[in-house]
C-alpha atoms as a PDB file:
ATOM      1  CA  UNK A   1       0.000   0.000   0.000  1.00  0.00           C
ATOM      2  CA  UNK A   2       1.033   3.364  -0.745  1.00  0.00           C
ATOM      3  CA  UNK A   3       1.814   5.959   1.137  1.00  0.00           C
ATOM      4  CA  UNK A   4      -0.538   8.039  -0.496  1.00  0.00           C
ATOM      5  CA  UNK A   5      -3.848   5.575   0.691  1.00  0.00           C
ATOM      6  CA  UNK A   6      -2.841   5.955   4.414  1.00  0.00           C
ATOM      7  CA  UNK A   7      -5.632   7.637   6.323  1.00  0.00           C
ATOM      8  CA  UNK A   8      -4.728  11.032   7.413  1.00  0.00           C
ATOM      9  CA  UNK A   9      -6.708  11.613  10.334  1.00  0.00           C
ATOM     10  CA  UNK A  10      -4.929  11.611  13.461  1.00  0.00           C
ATOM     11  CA  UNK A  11      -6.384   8.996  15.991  1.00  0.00           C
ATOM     12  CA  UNK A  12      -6.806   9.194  19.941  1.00  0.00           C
ATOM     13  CA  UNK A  13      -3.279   7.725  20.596  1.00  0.00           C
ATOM     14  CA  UNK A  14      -1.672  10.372  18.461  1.00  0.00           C
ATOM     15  CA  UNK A  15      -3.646  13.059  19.878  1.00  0.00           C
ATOM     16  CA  UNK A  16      -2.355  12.242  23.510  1.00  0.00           C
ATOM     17  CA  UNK A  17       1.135  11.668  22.342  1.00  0.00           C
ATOM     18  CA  UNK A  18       1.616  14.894  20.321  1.00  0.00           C
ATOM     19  CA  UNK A  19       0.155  16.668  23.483  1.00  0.00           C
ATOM     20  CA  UNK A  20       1.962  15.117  25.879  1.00  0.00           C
ATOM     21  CA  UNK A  21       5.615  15.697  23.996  1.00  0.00           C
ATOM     22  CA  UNK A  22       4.296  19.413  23.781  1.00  0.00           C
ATOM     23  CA  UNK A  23       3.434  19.041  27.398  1.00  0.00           C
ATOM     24  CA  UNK A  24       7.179  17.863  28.222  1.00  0.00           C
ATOM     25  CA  UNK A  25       8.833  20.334  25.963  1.00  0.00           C
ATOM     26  CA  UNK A  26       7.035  23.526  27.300  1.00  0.00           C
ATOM     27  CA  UNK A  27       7.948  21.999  30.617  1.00  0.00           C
ATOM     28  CA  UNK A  28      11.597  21.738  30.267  1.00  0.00           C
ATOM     29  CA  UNK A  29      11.849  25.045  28.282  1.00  0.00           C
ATOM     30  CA  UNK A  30      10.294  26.578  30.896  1.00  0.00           C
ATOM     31  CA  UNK A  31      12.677  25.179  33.546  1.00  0.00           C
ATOM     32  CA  UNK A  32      15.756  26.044  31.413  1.00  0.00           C
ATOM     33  CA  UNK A  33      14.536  29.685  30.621  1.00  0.00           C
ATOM     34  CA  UNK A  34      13.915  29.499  35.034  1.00  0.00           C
ATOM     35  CA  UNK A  35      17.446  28.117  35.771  1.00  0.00           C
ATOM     36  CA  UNK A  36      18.956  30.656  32.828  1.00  0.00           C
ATOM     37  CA  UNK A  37      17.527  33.487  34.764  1.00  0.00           C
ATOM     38  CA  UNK A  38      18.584  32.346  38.101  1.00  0.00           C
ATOM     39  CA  UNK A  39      22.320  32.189  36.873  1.00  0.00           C
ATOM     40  CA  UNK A  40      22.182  35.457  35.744  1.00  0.00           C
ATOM     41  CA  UNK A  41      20.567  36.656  39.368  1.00  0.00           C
ATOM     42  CA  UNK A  42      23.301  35.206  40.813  1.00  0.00           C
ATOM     43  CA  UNK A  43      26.511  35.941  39.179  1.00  0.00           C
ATOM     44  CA  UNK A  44      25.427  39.480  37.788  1.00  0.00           C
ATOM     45  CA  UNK A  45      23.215  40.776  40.567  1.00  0.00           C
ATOM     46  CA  UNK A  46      20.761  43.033  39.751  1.00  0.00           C
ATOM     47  CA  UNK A  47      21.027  45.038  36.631  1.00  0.00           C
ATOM     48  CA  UNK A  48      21.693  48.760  37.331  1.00  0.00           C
ATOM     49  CA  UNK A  49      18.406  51.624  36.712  1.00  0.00           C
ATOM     50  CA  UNK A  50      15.771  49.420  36.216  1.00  0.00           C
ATOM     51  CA  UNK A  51      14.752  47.375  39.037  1.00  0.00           C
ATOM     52  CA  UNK A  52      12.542  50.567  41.016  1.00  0.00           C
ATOM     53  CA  UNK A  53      10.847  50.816  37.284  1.00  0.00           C
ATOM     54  CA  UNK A  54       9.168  47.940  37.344  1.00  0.00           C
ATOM     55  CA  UNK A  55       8.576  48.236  41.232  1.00  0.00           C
ATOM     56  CA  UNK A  56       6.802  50.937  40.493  1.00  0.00           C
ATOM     57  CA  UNK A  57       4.412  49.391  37.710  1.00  0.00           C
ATOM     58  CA  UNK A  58       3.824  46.227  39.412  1.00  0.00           C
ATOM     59  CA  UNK A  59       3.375  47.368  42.862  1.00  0.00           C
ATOM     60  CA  UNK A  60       2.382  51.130  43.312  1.00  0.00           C
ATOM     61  CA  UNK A  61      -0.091  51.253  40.290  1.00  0.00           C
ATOM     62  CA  UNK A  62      -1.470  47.421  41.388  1.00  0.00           C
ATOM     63  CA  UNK A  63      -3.275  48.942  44.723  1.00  0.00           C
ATOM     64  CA  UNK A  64      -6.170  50.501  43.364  1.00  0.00           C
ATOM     65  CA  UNK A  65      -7.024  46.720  41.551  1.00  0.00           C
ATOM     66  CA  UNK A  66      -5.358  45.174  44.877  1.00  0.00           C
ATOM     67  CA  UNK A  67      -7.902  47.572  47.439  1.00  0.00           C
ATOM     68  CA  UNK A  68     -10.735  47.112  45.775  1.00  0.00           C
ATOM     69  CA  UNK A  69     -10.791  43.245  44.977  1.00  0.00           C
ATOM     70  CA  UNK A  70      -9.508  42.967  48.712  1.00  0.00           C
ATOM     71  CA  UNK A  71     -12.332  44.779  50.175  1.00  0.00           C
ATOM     72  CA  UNK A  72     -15.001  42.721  47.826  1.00  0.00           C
ATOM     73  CA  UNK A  73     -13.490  39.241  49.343  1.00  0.00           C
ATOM     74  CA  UNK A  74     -14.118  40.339  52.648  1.00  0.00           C
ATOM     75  CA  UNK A  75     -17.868  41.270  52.520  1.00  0.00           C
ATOM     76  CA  UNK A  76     -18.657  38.652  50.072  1.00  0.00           C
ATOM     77  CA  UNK A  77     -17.311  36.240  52.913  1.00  0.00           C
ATOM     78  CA  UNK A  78     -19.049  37.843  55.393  1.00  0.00           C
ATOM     79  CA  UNK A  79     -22.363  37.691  53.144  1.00  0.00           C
ATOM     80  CA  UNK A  80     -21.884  33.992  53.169  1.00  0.00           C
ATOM     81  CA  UNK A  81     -20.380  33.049  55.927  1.00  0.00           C
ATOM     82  CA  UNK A  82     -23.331  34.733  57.990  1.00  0.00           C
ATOM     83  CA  UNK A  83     -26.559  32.751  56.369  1.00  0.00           C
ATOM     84  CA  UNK A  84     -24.660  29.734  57.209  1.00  0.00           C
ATOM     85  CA  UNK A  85     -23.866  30.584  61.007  1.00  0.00           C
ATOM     86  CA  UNK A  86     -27.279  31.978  61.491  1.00  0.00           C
ATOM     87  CA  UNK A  87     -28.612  28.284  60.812  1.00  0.00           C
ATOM     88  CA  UNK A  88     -26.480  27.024  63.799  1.00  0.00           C
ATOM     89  CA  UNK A  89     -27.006  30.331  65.952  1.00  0.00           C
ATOM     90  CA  UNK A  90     -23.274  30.979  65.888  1.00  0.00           C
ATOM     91  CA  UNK A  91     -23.005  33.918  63.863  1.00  0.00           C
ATOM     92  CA  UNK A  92     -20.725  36.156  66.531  1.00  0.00           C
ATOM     93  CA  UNK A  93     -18.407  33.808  65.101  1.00  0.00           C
ATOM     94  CA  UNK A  94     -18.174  35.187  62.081  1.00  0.00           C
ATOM     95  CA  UNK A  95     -14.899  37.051  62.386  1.00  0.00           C
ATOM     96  CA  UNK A  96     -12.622  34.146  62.964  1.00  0.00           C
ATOM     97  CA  UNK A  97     -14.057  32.411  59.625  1.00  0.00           C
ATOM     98  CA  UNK A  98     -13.647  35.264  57.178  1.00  0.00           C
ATOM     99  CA  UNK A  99     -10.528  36.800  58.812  1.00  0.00           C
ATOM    100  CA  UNK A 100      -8.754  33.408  58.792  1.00  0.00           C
ATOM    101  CA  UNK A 101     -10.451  32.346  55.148  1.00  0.00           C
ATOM    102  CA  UNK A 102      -8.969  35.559  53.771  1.00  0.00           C
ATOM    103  CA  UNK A 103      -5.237  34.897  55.620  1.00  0.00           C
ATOM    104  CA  UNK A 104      -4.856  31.123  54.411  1.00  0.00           C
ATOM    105  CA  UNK A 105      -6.665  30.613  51.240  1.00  0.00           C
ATOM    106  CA  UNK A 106      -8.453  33.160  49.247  1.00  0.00           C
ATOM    107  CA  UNK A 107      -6.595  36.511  49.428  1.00  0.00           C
ATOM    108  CA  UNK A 108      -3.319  35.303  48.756  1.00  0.00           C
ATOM    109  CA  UNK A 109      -5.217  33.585  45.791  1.00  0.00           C
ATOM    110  CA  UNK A 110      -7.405  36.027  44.666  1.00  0.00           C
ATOM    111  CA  UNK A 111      -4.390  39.058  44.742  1.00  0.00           C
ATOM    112  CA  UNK A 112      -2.262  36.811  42.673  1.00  0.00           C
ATOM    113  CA  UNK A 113      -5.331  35.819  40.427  1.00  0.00           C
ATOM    114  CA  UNK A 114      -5.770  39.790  39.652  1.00  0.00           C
ATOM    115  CA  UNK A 115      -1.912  40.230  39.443  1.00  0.00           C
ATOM    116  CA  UNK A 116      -1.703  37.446  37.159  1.00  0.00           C
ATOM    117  CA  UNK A 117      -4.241  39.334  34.907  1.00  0.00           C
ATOM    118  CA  UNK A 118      -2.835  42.810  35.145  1.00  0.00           C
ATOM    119  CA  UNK A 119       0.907  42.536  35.654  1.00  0.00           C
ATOM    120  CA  UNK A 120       1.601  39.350  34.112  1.00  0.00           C
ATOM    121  CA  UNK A 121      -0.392  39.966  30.726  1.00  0.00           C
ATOM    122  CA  UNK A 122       1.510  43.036  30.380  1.00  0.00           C
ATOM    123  CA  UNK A 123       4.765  41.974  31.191  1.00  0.00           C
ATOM    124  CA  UNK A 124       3.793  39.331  28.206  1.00  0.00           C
ATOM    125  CA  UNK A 125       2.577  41.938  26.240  1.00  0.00           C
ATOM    126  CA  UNK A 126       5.524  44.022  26.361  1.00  0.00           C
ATOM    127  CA  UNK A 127       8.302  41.620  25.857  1.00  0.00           C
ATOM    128  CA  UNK A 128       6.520  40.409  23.365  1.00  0.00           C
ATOM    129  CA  UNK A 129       5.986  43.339  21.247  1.00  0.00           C
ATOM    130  CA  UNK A 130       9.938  43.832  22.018  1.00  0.00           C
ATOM    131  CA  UNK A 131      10.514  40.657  20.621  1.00  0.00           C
ATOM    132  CA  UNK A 132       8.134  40.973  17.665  1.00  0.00           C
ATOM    133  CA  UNK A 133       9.831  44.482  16.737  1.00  0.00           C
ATOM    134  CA  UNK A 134      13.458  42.997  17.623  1.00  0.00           C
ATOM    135  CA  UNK A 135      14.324  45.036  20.103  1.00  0.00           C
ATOM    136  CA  UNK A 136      15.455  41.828  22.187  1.00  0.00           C
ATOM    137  CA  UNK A 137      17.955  41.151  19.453  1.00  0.00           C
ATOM    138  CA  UNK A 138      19.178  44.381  19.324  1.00  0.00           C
ATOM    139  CA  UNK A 139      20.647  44.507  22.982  1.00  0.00           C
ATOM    140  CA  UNK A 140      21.567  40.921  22.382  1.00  0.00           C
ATOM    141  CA  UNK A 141      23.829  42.837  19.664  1.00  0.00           C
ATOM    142  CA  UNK A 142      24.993  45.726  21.782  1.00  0.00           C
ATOM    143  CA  UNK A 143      26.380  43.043  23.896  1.00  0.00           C
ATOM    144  CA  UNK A 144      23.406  42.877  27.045  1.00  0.00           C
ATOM    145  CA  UNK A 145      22.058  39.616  27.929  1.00  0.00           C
ATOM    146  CA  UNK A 146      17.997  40.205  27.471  1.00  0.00           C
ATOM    147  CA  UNK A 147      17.342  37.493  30.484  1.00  0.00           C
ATOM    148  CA  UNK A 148      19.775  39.911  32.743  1.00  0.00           C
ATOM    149  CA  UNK A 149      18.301  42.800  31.823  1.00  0.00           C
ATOM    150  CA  UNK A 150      14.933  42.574  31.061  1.00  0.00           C
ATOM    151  CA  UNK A 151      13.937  39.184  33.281  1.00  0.00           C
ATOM    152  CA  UNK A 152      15.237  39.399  36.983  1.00  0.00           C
ATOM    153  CA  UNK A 153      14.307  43.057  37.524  1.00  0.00           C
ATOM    154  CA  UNK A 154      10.657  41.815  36.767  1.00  0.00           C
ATOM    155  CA  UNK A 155      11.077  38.477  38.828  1.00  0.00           C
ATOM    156  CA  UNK A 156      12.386  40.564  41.879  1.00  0.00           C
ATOM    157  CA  UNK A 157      10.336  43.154  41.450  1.00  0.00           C
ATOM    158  CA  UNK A 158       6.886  40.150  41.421  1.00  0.00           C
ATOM    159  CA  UNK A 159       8.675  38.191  44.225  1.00  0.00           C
ATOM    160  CA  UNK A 160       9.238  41.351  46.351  1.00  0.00           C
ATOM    161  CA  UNK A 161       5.863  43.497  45.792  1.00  0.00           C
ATOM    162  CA  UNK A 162       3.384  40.605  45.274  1.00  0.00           C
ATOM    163  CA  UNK A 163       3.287  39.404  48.813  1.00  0.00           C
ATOM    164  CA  UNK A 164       3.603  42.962  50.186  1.00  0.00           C
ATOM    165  CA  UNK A 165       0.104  43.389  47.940  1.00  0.00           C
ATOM    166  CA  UNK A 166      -1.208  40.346  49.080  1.00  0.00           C
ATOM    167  CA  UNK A 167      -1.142  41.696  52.772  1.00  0.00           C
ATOM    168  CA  UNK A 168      -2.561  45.103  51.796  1.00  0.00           C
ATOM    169  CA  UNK A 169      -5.376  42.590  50.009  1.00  0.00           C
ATOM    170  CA  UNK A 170      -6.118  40.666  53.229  1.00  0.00           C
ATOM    171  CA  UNK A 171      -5.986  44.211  55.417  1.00  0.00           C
ATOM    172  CA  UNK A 172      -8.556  45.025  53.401  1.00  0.00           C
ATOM    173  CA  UNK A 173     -10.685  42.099  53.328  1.00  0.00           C
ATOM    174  CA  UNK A 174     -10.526  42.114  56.944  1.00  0.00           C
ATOM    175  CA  UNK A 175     -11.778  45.702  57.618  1.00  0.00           C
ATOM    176  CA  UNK A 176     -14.220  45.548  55.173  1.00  0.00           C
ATOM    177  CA  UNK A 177     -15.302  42.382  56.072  1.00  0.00           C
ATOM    178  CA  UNK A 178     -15.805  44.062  59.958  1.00  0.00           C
ATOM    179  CA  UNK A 179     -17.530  47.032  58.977  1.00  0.00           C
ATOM    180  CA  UNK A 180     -20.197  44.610  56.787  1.00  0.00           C
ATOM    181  CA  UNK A 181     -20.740  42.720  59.206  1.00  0.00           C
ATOM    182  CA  UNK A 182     -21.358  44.769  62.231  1.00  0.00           C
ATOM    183  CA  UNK A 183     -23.078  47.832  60.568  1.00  0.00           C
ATOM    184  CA  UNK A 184     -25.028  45.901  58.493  1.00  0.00           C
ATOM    185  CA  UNK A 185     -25.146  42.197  59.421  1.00  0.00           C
ATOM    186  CA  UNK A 186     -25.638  43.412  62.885  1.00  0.00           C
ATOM    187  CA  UNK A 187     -22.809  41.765  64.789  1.00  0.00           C
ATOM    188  CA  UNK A 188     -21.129  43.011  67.935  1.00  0.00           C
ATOM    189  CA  UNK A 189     -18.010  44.227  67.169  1.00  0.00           C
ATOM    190  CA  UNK A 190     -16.434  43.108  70.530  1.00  0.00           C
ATOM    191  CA  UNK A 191     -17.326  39.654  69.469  1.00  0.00           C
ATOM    192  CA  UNK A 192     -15.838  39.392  65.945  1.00  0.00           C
ATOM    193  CA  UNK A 193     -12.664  40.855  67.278  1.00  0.00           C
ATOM    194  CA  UNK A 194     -12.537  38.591  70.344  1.00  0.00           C
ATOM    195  CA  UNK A 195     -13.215  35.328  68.192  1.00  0.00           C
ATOM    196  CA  UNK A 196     -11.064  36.631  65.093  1.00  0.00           C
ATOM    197  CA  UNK A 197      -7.798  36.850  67.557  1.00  0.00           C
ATOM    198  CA  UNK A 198      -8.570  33.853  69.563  1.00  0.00           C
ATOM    199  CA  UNK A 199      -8.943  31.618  66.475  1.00  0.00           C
ATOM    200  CA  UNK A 200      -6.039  33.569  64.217  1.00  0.00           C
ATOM    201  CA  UNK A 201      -2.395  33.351  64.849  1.00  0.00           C
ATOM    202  CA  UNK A 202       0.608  34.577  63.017  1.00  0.00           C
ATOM    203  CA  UNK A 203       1.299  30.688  61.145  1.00  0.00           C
ATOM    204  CA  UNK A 204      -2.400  31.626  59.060  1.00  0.00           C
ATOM    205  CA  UNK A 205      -0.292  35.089  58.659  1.00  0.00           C
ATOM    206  CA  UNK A 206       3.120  33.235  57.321  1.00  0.00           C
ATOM    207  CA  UNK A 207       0.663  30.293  55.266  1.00  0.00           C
ATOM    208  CA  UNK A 208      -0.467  32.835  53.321  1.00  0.00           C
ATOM    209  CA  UNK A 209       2.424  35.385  52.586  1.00  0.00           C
ATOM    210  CA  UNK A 210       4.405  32.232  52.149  1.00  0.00           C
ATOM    211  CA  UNK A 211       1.724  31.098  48.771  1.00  0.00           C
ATOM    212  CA  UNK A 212       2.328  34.705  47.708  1.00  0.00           C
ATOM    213  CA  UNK A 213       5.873  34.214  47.276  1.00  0.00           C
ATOM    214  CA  UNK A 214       5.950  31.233  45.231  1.00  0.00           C
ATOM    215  CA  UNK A 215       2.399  32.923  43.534  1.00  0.00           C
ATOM    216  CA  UNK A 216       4.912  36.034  42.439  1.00  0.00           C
ATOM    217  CA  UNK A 217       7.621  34.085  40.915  1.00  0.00           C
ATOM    218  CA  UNK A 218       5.592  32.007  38.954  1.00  0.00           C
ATOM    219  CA  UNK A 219       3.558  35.010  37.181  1.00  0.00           C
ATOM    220  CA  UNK A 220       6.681  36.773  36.368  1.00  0.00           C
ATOM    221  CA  UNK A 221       8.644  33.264  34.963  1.00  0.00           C
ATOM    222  CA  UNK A 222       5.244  32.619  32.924  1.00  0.00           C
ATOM    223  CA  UNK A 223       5.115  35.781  31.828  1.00  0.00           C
ATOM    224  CA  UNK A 224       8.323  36.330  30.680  1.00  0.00           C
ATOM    225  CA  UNK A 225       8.881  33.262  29.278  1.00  0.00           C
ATOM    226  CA  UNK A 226       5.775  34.002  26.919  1.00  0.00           C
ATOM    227  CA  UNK A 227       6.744  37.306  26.052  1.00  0.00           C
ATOM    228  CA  UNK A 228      10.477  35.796  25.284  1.00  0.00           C
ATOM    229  CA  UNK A 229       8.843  33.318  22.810  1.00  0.00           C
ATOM    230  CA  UNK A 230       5.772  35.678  20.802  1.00  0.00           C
ATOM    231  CA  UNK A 231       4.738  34.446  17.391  1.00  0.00           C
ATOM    232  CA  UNK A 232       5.120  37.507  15.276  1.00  0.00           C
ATOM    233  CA  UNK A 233       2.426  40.001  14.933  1.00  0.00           C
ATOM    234  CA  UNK A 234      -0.370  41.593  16.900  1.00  0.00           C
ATOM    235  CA  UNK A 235      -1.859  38.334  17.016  1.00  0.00           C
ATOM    236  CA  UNK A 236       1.195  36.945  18.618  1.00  0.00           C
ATOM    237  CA  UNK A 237       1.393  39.062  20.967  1.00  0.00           C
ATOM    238  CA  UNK A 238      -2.004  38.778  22.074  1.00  0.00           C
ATOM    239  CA  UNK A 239      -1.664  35.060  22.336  1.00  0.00           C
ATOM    240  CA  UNK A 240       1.283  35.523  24.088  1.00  0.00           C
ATOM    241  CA  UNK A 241      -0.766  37.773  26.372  1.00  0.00           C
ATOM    242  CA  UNK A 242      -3.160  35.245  27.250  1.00  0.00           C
ATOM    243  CA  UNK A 243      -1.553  32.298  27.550  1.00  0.00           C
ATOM    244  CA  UNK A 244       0.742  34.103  30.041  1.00  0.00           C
ATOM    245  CA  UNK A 245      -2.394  34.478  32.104  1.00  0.00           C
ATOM    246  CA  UNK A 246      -4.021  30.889  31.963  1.00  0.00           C
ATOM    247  CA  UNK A 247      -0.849  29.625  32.876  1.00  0.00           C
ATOM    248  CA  UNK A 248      -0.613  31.161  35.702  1.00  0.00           C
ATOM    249  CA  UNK A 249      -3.755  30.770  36.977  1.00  0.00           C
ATOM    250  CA  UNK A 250      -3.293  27.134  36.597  1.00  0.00           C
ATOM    251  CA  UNK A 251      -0.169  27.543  38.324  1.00  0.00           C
ATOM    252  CA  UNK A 252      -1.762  29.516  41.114  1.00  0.00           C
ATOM    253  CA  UNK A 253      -3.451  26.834  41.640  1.00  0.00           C
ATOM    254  CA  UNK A 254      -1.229  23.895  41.382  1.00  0.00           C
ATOM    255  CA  UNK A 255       1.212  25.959  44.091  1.00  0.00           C
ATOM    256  CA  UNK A 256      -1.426  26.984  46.319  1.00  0.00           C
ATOM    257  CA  UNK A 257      -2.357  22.876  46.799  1.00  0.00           C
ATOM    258  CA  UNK A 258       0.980  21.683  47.033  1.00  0.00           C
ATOM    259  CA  UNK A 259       1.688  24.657  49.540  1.00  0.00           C
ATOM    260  CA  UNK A 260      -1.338  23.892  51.589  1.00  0.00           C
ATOM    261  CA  UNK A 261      -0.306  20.391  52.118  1.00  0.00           C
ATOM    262  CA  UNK A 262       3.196  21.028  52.850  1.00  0.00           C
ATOM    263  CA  UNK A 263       2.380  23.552  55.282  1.00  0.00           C
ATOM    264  CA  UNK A 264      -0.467  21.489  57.002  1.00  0.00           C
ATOM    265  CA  UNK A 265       2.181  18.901  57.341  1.00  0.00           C
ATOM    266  CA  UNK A 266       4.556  20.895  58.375  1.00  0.00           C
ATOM    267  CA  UNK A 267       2.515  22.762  60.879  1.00  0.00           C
ATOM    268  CA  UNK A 268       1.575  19.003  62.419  1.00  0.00           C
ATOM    269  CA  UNK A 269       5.164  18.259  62.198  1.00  0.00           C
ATOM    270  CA  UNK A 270       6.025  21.514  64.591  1.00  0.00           C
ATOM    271  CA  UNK A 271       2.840  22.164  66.981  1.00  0.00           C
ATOM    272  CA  UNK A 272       0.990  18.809  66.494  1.00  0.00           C
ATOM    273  CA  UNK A 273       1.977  18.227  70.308  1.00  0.00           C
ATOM    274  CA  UNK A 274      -0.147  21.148  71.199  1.00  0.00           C
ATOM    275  CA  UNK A 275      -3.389  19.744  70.202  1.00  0.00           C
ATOM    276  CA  UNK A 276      -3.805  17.900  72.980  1.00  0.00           C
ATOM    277  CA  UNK A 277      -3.884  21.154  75.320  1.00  0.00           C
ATOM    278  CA  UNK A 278      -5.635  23.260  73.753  1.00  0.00           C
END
């Protein structure tokens, strides 16, 4: 038989090959572009005039975004939370839920959700256009190493400011979350204080500022990395744009699991002896 009379259509099997070899390779390019960047961090430093630059754009102009969906988390828990105490007559306890809620799980998600959207996009956006229009290649000729320059200022810059954001996020939540609920929920505001600091200590503080680390330095690898490799064009560059941010996400998501069971572990591992006096 001929070459020619061989059906063309791909079946199952090749489907789930050809995406799993895609799978691998986007993988391991992303952990060499990682470990590339890293080397440079390290025997370089930090490249000279650019680093409080993109401070700047990814932390100071991030609040307003930061404030706002920080506030919403709070009285959208406490909107929830309350119909669901009220069942079991427990509502004064509806600090220590959304307080601790906001610290562990959902505004260290949530912040690096929105960051994700709004600082990683662009940081895809704009290296990409850079690549597109070959401005990479041109400091590649005038002797500057792109990753040096253009990568670990925005990788310090997410690692640094994101978690910093994430606590201005959860400050927010909280006192939003106390104002809902005891000017217009109707709870004593001795009561959600008292239960909120008898129920919260600093580890829910350090479980979530710890996610936001990890959160931060996966946006800005992600995002670089798809800026670094744009298909040419507009249309490139908006792919690039998005794909930075559904990466991400599913990144977000991946860390914030793994994190949670390390640190569950690891809180067992160092105060599991407690449990029996409290």
């Amino acid at each position: 038989m001929s070459s020619a009379a061989l059906p063309t259509c791909k079946t199952p099997i090749h489907w789930l090959g050809e995406t799993t070899l895609k799978l691998v390779c986007g993988v391991g390019d992303l952990a060499i572009f990682s470990l590339g960047m890293l080397q440079w961090f390290f025997l370089r430093g930090i490249p000279p005039g650019v680093l409080w630059t993109n401070m700047y754009r990814i932390g100071v102009q991030s609040l307003p975004v930061i404030i706002v969906t920080g506030a919403f988390i709070g009285m959208v828990l406490a909107v929830q939370t309350y119909d669901q105490l009220r069942v079991m007559g427990i509502e004064t306890r509806i600090g220590s839920i959304v307080n601790i809620s906001l610290l562990k799980e959902l505004g260290p998600v949530l912040a690096a959700t929105m960051l994700a959207g709004r600082v990683g996009s662009a940081i895809a956006a704009e290296l990409g256009t850079m690549r597109v229009t070959e401005q990479i290649d041109a400091l590649t000729a005038l002797g500057a190493n792109p990753v040096h320059y253009l990568v670990v200022p925005r990788f310090l810059a997410c690692v640094t400011l994101i978690p910093a954001l994430t606590l201005v996020a959860d400050g927010m939540g909280i006192l939003a979350g106390w104002q809902f609920s005891t000017h217009v929920l109707g709870i004593n505001s001795f009561h959600y204080w008292h239960h909120s600091y008898t129920y919260i200590g600093l580890w829910d503080v350090f479980t979530g500022v710890f996610k936001s680390i990890f959160f931060g330095g996966s946006i800005a690898i992600v995002a670089c990395h798809r800026g670094f490799h744009s298909d040419a064009g507009a249309e490139g560059v908006g792919k690039a744009a998005t794909e930075s941010f559904v990466y991400s996400f599913v990144l977000i998501l991946m860390i914030d699991f793994l994190a949670g069971v390390f640190l569950s572990e690891l809180y067992l591992l160092l105060f599991g002896h407690q449990s029996s006096f409290i």
